[in-house]
PDB file of N, CA and C in Angstrom:
ATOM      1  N   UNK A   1      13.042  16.178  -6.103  1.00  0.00           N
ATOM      2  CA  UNK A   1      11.666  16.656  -6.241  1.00  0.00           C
ATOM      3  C   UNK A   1      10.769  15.891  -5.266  1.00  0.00           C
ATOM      4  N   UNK A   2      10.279  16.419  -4.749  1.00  0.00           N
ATOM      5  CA  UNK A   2       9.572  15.914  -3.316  1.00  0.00           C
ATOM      6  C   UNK A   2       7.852  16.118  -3.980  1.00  0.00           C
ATOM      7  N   UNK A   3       7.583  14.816  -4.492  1.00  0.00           N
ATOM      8  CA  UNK A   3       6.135  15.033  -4.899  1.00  0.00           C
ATOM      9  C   UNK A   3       5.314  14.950  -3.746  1.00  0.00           C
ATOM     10  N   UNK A   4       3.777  15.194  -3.746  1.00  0.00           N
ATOM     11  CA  UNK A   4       3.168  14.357  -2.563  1.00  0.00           C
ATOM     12  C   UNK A   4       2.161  14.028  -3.039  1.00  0.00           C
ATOM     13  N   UNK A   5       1.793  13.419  -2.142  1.00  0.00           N
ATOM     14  CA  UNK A   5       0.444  11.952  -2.337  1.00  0.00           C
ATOM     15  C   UNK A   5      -0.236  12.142  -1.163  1.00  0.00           C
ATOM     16  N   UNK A   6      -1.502  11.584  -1.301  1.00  0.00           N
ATOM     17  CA  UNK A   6      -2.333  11.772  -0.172  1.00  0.00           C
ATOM     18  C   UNK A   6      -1.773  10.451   0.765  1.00  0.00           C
ATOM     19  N   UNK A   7      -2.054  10.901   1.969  1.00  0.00           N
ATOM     20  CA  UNK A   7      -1.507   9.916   2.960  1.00  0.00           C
ATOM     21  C   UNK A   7      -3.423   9.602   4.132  1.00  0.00           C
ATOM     22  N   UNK A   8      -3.225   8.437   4.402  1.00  0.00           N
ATOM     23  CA  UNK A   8      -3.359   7.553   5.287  1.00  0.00           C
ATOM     24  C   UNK A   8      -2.703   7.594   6.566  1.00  0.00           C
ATOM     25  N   UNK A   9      -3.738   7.018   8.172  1.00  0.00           N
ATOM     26  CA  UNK A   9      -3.214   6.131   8.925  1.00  0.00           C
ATOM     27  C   UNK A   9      -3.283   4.907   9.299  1.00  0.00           C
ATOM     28  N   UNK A  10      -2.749   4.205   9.419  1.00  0.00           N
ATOM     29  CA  UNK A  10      -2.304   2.920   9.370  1.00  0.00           C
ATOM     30  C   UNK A  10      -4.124   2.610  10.598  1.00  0.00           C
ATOM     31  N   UNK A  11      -4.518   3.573  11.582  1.00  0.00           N
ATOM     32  CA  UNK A  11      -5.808   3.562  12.517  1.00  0.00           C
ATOM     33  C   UNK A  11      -6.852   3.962  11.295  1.00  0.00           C
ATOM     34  N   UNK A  12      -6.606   5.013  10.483  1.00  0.00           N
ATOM     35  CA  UNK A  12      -8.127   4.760   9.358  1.00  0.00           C
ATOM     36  C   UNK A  12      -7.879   3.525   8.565  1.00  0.00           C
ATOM     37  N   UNK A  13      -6.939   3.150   8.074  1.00  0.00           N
ATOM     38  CA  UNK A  13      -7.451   2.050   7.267  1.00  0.00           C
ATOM     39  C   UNK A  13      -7.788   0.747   8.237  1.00  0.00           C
ATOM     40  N   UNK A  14      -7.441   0.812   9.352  1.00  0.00           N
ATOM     41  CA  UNK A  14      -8.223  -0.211  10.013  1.00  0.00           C
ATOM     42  C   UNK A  14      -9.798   0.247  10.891  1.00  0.00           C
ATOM     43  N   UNK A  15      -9.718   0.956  10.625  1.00  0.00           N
ATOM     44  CA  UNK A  15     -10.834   1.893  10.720  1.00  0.00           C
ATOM     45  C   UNK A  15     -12.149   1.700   9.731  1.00  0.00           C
ATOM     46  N   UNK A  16     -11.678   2.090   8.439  1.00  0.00           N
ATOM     47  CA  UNK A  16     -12.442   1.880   7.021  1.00  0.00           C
ATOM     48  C   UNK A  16     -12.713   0.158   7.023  1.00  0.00           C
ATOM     49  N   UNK A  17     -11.410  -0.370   7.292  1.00  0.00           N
ATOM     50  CA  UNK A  17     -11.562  -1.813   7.182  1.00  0.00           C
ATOM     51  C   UNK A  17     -12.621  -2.340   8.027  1.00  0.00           C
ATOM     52  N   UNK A  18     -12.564  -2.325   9.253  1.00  0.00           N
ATOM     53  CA  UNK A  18     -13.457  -3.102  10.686  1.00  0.00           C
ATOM     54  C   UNK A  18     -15.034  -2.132  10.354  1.00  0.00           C
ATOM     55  N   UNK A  19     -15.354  -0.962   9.136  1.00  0.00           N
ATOM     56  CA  UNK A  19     -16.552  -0.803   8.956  1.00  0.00           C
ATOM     57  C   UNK A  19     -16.962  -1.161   7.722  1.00  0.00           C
ATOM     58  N   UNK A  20     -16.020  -2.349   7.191  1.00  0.00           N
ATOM     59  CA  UNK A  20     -16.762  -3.040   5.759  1.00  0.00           C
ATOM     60  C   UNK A  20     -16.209  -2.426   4.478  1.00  0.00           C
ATOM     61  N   UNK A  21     -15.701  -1.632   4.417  1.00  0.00           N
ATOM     62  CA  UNK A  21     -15.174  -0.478   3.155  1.00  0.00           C
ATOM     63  C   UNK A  21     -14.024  -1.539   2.483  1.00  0.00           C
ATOM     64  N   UNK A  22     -14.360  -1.952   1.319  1.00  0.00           N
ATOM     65  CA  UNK A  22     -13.358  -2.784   0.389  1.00  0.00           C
ATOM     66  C   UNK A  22     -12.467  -1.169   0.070  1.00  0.00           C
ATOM     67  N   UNK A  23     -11.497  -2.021   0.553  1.00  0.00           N
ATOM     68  CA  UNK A  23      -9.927  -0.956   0.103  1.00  0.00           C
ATOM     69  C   UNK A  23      -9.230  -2.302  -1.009  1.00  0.00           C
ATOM     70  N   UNK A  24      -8.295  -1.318  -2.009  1.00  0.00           N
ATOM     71  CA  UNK A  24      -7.564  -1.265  -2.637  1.00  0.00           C
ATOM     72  C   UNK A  24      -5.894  -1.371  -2.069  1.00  0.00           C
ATOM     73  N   UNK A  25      -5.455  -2.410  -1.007  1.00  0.00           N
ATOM     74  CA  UNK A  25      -4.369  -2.009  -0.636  1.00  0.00           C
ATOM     75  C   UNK A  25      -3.425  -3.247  -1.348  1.00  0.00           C
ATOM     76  N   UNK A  26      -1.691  -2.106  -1.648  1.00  0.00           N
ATOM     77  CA  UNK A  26      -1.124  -2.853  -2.313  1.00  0.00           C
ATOM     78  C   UNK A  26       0.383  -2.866  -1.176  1.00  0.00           C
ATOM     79  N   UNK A  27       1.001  -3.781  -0.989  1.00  0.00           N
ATOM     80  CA  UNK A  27       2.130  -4.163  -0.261  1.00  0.00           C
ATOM     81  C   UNK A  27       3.120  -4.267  -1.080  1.00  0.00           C
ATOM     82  N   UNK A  28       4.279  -3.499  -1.088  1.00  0.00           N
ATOM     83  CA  UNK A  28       5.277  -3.203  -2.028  1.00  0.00           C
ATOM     84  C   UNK A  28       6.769  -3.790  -1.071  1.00  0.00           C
ATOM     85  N   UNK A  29       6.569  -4.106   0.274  1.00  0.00           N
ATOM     86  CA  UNK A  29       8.275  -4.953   0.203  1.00  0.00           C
ATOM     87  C   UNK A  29       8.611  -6.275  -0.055  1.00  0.00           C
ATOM     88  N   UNK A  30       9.416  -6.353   0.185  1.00  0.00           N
ATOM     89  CA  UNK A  30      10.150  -7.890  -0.185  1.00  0.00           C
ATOM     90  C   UNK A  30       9.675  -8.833   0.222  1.00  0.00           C
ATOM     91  N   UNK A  31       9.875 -10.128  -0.136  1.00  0.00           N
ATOM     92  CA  UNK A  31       8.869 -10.707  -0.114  1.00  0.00           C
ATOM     93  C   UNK A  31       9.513 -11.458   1.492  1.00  0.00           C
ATOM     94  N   UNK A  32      10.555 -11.030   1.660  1.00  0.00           N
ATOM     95  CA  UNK A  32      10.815 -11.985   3.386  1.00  0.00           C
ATOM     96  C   UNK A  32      10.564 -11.367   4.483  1.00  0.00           C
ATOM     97  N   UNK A  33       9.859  -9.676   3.738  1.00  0.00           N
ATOM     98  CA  UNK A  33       9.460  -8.860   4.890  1.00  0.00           C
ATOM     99  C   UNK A  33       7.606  -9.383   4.844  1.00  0.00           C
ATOM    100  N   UNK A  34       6.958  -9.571   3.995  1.00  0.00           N
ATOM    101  CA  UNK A  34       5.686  -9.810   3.937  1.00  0.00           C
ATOM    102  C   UNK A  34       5.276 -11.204   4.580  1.00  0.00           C
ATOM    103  N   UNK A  35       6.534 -12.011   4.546  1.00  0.00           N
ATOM    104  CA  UNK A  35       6.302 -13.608   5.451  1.00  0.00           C
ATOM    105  C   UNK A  35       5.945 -13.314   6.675  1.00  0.00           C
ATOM    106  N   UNK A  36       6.716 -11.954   7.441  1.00  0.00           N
ATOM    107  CA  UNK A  36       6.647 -11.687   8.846  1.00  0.00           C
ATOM    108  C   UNK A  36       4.896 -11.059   8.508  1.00  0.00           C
ATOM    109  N   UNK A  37       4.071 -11.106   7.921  1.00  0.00           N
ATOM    110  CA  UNK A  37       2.964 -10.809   8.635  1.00  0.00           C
ATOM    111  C   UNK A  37       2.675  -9.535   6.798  1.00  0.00           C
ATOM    112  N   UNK A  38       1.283  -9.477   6.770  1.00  0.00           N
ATOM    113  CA  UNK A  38       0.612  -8.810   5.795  1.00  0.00           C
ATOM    114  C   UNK A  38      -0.919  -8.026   5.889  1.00  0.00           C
ATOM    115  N   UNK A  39      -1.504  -7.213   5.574  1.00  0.00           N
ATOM    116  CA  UNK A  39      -2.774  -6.691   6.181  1.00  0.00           C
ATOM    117  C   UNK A  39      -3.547  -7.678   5.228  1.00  0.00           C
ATOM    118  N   UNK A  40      -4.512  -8.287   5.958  1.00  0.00           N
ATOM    119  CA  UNK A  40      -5.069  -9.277   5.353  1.00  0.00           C
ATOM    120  C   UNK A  40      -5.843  -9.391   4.167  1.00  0.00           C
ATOM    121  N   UNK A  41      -6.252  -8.310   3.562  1.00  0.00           N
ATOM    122  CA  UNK A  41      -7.006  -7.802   2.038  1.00  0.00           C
ATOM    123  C   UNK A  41      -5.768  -7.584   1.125  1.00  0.00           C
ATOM    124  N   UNK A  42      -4.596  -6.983   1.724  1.00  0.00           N
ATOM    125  CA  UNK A  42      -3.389  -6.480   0.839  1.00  0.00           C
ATOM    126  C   UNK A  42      -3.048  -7.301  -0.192  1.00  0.00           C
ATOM    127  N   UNK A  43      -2.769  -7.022  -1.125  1.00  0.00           N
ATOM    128  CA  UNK A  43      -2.564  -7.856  -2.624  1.00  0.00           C
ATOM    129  C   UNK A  43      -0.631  -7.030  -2.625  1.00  0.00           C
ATOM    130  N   UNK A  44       0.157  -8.464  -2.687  1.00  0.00           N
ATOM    131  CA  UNK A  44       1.535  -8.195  -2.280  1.00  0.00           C
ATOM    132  C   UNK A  44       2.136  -7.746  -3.903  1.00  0.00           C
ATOM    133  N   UNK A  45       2.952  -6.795  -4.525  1.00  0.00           N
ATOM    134  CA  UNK A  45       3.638  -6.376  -5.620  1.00  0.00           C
ATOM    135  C   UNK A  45       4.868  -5.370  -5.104  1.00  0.00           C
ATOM    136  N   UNK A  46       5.766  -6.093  -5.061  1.00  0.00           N
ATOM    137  CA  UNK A  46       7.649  -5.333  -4.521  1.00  0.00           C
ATOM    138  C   UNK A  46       7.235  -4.391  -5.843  1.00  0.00           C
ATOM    139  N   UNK A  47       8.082  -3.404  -4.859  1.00  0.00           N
ATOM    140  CA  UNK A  47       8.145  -2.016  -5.054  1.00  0.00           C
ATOM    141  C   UNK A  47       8.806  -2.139  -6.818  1.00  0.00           C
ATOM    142  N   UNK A  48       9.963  -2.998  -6.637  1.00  0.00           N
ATOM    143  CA  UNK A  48      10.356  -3.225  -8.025  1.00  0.00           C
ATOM    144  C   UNK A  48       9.630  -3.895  -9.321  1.00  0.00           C
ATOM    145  N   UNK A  49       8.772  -4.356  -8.525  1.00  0.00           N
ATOM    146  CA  UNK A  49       7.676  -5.229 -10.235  1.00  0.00           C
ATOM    147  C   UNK A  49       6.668  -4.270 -10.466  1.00  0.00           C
ATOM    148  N   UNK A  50       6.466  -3.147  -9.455  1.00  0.00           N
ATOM    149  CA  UNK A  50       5.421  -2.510  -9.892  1.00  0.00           C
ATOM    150  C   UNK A  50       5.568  -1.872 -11.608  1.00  0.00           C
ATOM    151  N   UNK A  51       6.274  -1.784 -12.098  1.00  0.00           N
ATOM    152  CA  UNK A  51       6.341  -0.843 -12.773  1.00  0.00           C
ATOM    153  C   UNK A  51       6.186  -1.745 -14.202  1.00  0.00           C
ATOM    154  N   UNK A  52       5.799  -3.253 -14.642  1.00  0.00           N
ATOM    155  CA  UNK A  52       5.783  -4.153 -14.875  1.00  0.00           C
ATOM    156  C   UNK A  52       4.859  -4.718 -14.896  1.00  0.00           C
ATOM    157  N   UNK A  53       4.116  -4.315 -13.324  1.00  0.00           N
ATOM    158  CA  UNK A  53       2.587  -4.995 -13.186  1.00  0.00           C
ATOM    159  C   UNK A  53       1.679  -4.095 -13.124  1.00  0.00           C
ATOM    160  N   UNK A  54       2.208  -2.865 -13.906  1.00  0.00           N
ATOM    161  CA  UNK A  54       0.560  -1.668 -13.613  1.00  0.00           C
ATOM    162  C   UNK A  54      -0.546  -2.155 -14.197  1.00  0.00           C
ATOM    163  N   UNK A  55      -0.189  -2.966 -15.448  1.00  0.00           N
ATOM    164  CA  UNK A  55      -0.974  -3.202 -16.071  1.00  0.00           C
ATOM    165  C   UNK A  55      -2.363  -4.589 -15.614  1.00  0.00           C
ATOM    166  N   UNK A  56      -2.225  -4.749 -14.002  1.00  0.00           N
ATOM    167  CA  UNK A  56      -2.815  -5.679 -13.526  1.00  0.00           C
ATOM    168  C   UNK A  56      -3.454  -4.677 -12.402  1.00  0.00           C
ATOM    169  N   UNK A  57      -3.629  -3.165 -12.425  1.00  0.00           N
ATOM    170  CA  UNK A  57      -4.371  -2.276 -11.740  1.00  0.00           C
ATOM    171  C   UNK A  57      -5.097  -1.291 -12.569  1.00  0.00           C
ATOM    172  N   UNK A  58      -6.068  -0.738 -11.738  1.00  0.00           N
ATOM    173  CA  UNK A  58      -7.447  -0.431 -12.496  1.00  0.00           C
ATOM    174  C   UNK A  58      -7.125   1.376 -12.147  1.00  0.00           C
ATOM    175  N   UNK A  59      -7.334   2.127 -13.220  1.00  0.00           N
ATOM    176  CA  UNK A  59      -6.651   3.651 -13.014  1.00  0.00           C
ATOM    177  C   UNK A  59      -7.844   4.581 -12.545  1.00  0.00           C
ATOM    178  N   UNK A  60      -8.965   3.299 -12.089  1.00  0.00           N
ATOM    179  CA  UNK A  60     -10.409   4.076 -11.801  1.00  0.00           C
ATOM    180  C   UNK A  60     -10.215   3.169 -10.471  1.00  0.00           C
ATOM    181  N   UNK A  61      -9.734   3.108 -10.025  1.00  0.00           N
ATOM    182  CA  UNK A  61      -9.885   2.521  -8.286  1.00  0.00           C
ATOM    183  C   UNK A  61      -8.616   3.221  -7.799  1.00  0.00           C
ATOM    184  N   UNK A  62      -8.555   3.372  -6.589  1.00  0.00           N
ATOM    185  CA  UNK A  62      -7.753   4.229  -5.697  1.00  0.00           C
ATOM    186  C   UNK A  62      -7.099   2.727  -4.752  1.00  0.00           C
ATOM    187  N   UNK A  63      -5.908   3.216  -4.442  1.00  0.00           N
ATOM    188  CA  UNK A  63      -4.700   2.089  -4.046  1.00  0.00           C
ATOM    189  C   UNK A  63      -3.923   2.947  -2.870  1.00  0.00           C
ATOM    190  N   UNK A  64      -4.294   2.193  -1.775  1.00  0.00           N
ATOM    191  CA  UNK A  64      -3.485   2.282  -0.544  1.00  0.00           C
ATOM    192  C   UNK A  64      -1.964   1.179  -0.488  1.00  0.00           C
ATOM    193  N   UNK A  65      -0.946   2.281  -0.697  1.00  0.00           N
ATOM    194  CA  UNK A  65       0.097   1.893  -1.007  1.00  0.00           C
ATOM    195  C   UNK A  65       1.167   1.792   0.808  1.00  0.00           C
ATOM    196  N   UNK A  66       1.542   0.046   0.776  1.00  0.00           N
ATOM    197  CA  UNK A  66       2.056  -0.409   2.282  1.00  0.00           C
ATOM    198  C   UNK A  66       3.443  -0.313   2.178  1.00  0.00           C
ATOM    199  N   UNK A  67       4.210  -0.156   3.133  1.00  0.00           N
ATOM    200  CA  UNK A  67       5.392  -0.368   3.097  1.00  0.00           C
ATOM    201  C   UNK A  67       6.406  -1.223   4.512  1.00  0.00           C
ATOM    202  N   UNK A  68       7.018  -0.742   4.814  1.00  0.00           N
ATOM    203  CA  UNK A  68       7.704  -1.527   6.028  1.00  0.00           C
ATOM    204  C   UNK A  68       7.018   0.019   7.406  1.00  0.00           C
ATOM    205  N   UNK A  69       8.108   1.084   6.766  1.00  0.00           N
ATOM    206  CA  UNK A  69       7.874   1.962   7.314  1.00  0.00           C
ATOM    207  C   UNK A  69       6.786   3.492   6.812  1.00  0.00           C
ATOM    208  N   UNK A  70       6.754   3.116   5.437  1.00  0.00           N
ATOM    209  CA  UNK A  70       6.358   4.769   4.613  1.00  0.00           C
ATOM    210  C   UNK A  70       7.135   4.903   3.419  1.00  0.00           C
ATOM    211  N   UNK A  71       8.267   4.898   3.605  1.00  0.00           N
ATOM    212  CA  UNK A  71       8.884   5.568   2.994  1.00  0.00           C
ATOM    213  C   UNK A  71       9.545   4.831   1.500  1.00  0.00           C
ATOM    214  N   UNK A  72       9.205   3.023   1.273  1.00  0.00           N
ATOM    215  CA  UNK A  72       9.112   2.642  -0.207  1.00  0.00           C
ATOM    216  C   UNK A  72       7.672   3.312  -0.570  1.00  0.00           C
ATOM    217  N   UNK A  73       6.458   3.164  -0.236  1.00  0.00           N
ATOM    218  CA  UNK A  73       5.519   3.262  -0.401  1.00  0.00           C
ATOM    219  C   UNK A  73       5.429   4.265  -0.932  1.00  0.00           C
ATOM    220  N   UNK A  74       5.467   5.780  -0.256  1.00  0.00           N
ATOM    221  CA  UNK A  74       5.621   7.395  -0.706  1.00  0.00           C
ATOM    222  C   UNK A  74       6.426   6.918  -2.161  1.00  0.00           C
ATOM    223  N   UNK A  75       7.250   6.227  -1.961  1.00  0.00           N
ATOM    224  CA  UNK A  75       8.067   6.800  -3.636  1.00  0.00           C
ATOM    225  C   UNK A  75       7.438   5.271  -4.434  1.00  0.00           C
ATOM    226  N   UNK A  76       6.839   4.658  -4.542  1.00  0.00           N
ATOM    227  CA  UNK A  76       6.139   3.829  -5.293  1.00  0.00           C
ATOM    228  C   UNK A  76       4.728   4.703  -5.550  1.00  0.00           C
ATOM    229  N   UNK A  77       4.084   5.252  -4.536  1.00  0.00           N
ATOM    230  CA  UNK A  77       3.133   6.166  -4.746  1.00  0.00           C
ATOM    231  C   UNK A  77       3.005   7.355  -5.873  1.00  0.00           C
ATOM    232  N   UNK A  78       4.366   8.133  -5.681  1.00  0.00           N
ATOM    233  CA  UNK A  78       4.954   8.893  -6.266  1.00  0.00           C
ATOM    234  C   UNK A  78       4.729   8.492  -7.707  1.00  0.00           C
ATOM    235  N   UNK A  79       5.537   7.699  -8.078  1.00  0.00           N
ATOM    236  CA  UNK A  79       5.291   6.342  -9.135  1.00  0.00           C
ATOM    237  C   UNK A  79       4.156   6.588  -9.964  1.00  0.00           C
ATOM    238  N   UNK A  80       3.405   6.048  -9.092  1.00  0.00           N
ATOM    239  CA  UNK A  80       2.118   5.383 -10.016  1.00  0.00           C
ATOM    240  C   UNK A  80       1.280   6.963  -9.944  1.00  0.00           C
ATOM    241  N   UNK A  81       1.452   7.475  -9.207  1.00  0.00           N
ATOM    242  CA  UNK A  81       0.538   8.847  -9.225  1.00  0.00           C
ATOM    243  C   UNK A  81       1.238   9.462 -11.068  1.00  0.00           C
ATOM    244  N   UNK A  82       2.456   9.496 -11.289  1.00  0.00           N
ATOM    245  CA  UNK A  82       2.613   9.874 -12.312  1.00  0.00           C
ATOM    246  C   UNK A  82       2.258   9.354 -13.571  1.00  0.00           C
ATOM    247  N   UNK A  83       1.940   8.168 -12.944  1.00  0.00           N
ATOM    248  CA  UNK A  83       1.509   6.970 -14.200  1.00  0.00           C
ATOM    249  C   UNK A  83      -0.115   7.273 -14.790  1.00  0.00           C
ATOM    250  N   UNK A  84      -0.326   8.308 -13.570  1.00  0.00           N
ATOM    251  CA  UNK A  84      -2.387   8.041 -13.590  1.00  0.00           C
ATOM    252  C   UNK A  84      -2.960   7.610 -12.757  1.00  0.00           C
ATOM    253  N   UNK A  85      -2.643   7.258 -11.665  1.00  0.00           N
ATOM    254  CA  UNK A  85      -3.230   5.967 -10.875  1.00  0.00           C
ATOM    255  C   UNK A  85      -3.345   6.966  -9.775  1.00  0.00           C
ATOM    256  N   UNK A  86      -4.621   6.495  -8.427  1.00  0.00           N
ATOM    257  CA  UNK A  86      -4.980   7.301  -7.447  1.00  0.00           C
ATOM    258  C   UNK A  86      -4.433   6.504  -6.139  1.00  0.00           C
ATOM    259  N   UNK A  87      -3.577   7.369  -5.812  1.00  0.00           N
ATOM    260  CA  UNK A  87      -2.748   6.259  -4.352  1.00  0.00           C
ATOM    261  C   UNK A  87      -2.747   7.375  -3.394  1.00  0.00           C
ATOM    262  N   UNK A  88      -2.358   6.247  -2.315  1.00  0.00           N
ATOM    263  CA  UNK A  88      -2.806   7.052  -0.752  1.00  0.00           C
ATOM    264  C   UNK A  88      -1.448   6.376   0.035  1.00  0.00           C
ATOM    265  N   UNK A  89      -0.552   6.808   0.184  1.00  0.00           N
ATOM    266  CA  UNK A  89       0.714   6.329   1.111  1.00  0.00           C
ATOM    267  C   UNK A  89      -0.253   6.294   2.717  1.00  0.00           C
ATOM    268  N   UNK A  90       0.474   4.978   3.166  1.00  0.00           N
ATOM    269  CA  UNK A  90       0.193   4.687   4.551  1.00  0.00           C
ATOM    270  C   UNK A  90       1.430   5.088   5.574  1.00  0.00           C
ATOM    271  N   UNK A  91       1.106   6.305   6.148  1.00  0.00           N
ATOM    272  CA  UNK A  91       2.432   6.518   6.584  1.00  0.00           C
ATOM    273  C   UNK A  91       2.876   5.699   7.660  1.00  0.00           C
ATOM    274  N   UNK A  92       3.849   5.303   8.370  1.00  0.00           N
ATOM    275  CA  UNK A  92       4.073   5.000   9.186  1.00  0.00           C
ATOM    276  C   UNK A  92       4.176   3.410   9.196  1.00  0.00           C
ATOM    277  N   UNK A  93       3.786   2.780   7.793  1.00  0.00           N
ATOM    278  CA  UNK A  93       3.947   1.594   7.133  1.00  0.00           C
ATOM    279  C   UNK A  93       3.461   0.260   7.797  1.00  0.00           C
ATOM    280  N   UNK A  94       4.249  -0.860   8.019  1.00  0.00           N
ATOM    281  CA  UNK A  94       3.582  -2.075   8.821  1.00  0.00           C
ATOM    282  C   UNK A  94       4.188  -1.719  10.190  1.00  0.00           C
ATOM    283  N   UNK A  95       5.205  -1.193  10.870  1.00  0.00           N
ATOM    284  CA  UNK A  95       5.559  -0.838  11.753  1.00  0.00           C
ATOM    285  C   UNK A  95       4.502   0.016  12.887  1.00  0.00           C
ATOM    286  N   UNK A  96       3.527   0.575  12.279  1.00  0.00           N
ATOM    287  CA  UNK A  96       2.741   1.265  13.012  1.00  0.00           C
ATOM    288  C   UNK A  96       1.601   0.375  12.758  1.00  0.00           C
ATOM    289  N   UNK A  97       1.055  -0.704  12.328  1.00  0.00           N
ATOM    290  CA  UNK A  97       0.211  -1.376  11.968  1.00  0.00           C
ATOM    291  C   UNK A  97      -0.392  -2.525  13.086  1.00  0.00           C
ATOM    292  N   UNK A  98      -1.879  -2.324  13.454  1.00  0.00           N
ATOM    293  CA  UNK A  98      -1.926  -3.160  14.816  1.00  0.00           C
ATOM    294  C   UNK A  98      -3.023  -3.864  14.594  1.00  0.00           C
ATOM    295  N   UNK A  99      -3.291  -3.850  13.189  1.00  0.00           N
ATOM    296  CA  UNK A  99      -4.788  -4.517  13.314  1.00  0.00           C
ATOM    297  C   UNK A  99      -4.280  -6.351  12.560  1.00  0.00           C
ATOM    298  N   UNK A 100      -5.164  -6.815  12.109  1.00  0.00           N
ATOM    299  CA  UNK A 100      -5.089  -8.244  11.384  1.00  0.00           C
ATOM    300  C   UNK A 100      -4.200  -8.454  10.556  1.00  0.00           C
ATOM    301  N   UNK A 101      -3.200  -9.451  10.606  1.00  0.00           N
ATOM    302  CA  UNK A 101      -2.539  -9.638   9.677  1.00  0.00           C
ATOM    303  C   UNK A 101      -2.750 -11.443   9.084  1.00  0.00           C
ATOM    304  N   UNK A 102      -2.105 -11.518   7.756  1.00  0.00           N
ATOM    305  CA  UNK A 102      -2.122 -12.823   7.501  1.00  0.00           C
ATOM    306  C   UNK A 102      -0.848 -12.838   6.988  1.00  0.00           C
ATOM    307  N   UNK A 103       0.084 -14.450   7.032  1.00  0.00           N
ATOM    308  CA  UNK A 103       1.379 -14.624   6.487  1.00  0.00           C
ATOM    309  C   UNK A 103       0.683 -15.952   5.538  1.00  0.00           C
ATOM    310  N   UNK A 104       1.738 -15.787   4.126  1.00  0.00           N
ATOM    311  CA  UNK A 104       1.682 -16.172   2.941  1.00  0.00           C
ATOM    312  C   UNK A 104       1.389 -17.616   2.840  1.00  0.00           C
TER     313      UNK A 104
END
């Protein structure tokens, strides 16, 4: 079943970002992929604790969901969209990602 979610580019959210807009972004890989570098607002939760830690997200704020490439993200998105929650997959993940990063 191929749900969908609204998607993001990796250029609007640095876009939204560099014009002041507090985003909601959540970073879902591992944690030795997030050492190599993180979008600097991103609040880090592996794809696997999400489901564990919903209860530390707000079902009235909207969540830009990160990944390596897209494609944990889309199905963590997937996820939480069924849960209630308003998410936006970043396609093209940290791989297409050129703006600020911070490591842990």
């Amino acid at each position: 079943m191929n749900e969908q979610i609204k998607e993001i580019t990796p250029q609007e959210v640095e876009e939204q970002l560099s014009n002041g807009k507090q985003l909601n972004i959540i970073d879902v890989r591992e944690n030795d992929e997030v050492e190599q570098g993180m979008i600097t607002v991103a609040k880090h939760i592996r794809m696997g604790d999400i489901p564990q830690r919903l209860n530390e997200l707000d079902k009235g704020e909207e969540y830009i969901i990160v990944c390596r490439s897209g494609g944990r993200s889309h199905n963590t998105g997937v996820f939480m969209q069924e849960q209630g929650y308003n998410v936006i997959n970043m396609v093209g993940g940290m791989l297409a990602w050129t703006g600020d990063i911070k490591t842990p």
